[in-house]
N, C-alpha and C. Protein backbone atom coordinates (compact mmCIF):
# COMPACT_ATOMS: atom_id res chain seq x y z
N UNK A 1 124.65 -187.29 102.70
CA UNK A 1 124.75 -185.93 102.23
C UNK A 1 123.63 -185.67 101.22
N UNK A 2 122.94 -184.42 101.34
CA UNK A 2 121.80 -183.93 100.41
C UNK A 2 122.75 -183.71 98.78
N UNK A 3 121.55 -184.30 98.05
CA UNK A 3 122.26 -183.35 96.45
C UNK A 3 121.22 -182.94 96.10
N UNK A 4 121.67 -182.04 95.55
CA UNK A 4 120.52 -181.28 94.26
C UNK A 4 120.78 -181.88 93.24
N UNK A 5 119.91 -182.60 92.10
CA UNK A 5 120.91 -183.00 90.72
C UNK A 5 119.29 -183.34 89.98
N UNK A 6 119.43 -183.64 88.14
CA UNK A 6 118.25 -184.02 87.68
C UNK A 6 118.14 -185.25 87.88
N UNK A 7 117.16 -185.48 87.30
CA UNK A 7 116.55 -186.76 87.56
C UNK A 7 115.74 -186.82 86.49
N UNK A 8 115.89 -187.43 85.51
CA UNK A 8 115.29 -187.80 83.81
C UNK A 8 113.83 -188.29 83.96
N UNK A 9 112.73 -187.68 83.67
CA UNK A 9 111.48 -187.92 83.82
C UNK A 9 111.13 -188.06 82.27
N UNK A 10 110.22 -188.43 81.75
CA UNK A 10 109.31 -188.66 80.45
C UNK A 10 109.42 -190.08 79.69
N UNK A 11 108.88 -189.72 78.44
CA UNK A 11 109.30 -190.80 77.53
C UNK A 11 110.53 -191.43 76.88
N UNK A 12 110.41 -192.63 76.44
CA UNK A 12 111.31 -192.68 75.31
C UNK A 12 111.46 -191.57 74.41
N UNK A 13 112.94 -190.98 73.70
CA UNK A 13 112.89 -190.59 72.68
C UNK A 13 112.34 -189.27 73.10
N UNK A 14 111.75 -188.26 74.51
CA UNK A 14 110.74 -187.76 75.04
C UNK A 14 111.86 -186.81 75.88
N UNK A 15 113.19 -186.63 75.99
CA UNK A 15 113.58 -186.61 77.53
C UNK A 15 112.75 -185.05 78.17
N UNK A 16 112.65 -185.18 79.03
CA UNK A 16 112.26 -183.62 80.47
C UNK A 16 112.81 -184.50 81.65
N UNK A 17 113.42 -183.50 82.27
CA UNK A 17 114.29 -184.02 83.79
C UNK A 17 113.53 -182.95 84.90
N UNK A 18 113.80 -183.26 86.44
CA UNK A 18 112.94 -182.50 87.19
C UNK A 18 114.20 -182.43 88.22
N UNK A 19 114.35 -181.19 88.50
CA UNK A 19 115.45 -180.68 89.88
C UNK A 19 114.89 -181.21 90.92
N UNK A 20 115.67 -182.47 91.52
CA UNK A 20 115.67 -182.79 92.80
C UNK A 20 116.23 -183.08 94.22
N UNK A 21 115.92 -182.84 94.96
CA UNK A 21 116.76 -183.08 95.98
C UNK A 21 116.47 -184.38 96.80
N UNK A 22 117.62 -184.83 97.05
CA UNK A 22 117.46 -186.42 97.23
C UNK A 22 118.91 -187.11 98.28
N UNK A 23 118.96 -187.71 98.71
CA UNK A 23 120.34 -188.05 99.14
C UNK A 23 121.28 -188.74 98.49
N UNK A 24 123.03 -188.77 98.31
CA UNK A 24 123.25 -189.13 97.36
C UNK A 24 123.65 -190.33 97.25
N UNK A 25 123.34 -191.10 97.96
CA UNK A 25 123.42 -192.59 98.18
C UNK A 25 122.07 -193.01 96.67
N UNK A 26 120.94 -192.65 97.01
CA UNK A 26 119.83 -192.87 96.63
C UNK A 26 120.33 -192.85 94.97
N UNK A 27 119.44 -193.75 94.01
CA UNK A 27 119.99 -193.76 92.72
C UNK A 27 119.61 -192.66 92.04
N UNK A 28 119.73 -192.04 90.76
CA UNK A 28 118.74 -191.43 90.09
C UNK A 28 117.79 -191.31 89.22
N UNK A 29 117.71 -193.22 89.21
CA UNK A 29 116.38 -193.70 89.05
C UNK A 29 115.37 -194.31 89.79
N UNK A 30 116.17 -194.30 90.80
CA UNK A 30 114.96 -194.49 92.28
C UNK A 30 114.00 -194.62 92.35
N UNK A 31 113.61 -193.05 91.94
CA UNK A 31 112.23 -192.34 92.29
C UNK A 31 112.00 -191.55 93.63
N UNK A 32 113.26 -191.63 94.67
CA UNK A 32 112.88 -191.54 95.83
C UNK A 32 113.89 -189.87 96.23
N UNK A 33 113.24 -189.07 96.35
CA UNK A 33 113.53 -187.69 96.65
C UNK A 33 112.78 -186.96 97.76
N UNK A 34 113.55 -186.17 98.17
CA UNK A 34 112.99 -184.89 99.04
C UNK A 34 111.78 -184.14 98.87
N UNK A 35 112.32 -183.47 97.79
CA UNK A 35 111.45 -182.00 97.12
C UNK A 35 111.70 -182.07 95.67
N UNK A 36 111.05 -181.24 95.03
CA UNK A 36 111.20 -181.14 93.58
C UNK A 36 111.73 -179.82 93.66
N UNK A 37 112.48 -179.34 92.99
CA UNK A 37 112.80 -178.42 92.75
C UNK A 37 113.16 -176.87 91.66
N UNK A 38 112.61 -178.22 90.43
CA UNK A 38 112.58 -177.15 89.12
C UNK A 38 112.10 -178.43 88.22
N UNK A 39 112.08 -177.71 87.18
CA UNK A 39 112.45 -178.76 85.66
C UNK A 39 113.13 -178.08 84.35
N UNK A 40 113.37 -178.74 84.16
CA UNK A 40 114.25 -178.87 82.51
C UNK A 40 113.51 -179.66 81.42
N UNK A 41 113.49 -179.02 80.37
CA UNK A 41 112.67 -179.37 78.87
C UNK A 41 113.84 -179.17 77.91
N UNK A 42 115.20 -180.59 77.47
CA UNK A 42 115.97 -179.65 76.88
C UNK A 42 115.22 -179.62 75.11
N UNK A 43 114.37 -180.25 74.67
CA UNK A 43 114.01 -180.28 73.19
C UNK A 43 112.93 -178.51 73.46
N UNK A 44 112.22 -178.19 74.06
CA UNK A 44 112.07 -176.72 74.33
C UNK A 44 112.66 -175.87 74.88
N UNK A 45 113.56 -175.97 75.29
CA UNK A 45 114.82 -175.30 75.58
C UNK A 45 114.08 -174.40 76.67
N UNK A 46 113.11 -174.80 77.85
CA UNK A 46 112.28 -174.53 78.96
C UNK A 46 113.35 -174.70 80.37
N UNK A 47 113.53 -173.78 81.22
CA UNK A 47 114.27 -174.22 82.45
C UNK A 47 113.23 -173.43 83.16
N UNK A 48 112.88 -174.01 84.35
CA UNK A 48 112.27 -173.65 85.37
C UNK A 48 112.92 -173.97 86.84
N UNK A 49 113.43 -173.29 87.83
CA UNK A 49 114.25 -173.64 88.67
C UNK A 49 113.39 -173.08 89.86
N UNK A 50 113.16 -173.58 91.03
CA UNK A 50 112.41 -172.33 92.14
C UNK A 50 113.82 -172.08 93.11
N UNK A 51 114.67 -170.64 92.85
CA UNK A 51 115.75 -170.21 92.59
C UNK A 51 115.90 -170.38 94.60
N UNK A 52 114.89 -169.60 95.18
CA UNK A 52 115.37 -169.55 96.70
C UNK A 52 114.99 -170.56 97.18
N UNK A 53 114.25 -172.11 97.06
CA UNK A 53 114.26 -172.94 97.97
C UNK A 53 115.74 -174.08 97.13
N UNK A 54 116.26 -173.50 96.02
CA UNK A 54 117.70 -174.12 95.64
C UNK A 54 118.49 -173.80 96.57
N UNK A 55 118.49 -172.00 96.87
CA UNK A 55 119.39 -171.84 98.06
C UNK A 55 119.03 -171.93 99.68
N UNK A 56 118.03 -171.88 99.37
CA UNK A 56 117.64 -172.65 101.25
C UNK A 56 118.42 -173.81 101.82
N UNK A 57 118.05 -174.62 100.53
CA UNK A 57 118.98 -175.93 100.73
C UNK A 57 120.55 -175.77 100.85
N UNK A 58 121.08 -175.07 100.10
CA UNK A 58 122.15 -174.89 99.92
C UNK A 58 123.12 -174.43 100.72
N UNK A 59 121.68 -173.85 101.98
CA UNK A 59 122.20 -173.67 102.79
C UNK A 59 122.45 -174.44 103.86
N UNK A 60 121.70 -175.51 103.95
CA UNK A 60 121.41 -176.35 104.53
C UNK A 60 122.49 -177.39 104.45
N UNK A 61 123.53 -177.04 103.79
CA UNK A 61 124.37 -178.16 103.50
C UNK A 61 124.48 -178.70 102.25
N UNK A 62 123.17 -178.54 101.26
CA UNK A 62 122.91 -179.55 100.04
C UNK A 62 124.31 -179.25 99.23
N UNK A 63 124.78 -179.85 98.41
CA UNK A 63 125.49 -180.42 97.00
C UNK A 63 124.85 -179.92 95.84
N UNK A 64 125.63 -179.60 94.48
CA UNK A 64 124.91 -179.01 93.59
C UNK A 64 125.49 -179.98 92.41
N UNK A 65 125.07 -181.07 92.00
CA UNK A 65 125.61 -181.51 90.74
C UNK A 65 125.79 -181.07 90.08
N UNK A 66 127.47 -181.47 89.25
CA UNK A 66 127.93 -179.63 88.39
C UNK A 66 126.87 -179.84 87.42
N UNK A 67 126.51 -180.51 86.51
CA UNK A 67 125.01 -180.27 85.83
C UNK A 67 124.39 -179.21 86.20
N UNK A 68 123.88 -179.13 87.60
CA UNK A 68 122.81 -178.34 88.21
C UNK A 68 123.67 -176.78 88.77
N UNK A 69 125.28 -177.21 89.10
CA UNK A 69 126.12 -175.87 88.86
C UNK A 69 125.94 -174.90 87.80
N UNK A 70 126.47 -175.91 86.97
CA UNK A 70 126.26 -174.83 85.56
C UNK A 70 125.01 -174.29 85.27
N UNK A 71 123.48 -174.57 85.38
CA UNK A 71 122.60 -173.98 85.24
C UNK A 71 121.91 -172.81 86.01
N UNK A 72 122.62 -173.32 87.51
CA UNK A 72 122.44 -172.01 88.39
C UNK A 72 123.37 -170.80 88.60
N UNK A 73 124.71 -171.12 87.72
CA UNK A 73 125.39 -170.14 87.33
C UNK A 73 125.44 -169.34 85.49
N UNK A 74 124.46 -169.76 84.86
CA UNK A 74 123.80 -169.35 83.89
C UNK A 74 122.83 -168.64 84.45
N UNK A 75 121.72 -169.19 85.52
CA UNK A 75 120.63 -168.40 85.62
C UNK A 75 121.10 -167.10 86.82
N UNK A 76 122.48 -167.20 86.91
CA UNK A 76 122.85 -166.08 87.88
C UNK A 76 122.08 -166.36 89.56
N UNK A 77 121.69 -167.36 89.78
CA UNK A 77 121.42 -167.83 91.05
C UNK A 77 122.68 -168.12 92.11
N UNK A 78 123.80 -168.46 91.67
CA UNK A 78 125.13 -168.43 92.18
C UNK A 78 126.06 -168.09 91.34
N UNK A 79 127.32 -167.21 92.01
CA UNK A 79 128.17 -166.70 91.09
C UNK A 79 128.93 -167.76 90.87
N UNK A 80 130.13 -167.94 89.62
CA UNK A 80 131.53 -168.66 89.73
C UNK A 80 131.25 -169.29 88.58
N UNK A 81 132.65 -170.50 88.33
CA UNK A 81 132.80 -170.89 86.60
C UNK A 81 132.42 -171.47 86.47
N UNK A 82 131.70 -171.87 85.29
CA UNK A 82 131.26 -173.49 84.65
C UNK A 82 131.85 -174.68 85.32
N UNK A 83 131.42 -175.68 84.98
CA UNK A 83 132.31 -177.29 84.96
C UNK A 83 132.23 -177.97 83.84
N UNK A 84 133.31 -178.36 83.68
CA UNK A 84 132.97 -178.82 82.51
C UNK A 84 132.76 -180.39 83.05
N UNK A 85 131.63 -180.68 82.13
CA UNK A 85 130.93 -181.63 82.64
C UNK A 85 131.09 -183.23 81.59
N UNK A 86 132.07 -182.91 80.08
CA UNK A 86 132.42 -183.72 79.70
C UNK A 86 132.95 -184.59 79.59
N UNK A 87 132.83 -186.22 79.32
CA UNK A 87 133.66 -187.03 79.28
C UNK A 87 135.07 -187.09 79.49
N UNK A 88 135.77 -187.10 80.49
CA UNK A 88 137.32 -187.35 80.79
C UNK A 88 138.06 -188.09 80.04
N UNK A 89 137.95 -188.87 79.36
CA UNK A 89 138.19 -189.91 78.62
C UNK A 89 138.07 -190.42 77.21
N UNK A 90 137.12 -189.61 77.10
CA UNK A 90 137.43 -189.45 75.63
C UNK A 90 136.86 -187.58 75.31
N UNK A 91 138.28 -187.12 74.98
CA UNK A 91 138.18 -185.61 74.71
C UNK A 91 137.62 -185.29 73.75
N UNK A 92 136.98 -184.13 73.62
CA UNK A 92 136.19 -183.86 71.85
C UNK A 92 136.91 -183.13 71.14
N UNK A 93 136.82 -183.73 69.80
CA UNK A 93 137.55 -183.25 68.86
C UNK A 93 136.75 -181.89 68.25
N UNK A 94 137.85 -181.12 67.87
CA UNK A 94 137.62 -179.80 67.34
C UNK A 94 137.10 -179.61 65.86
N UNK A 95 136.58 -178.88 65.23
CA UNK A 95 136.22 -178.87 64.31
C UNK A 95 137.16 -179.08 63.26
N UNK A 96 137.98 -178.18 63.59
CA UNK A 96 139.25 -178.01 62.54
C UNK A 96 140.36 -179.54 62.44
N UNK A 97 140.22 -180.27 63.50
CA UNK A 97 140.37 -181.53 63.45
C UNK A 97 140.12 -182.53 62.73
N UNK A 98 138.90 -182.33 62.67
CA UNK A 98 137.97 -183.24 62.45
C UNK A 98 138.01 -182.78 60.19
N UNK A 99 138.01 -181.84 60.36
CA UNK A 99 138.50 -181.53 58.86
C UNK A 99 139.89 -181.32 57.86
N UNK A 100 140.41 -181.63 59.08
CA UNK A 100 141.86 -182.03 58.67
C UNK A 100 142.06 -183.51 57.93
N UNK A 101 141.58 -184.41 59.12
CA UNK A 101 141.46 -185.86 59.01
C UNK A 101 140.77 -186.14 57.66
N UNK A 102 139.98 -185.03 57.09
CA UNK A 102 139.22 -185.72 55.63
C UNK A 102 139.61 -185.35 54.71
């Protein structure tokens, strides 16, 4: 099965990730992908997505890692809700929690 998902490119200490499409057997440090499909800069807060060959694929069958969900339903490229994409297992504590405890 095709996915769309990032794939962490740069330095140490450096991160930029690049939208790729890849199969999902394949790791996501591989190196080994389809197409490129966007990038992400999160310390410049830069998203670049190329919005209709996301949905070409998409049509094609591809997978959208909710990662890559949530950003194409921010950039209004597909409608519908977030995912929450956090840890199952250990839940985050709330602010007001967290200032209780002190």
């Amino acid at each position: 099965m095709l996915k769309i998902r990032l794939q962490r490119i740069g330095r140490k200490n450096d991160p930029s990730f690049r939208a790729v499409l890849t199969d999902s057997k394949n790791s996501t440090k591989s190196g080994r992908f389809l197409e490129i499909l966007g990038a992400y800069n999160p310390k410049a807060g830069q998203t670049k997505f190329q919005a209709e060959r996301i949905k070409y694929w998409m049509g094609k069958g591809a997978k959208l890692s909710d990662t890559m969900h949530n950003f194409m339903v921010h950039e209004k490229v597909i409608e519908g809700k977030k995912i929450n994409v956090l840890s199952k297992k250990s839940p985050t504590k709330k602010r007001k929690e967290l200032k209780a405890k002190k």
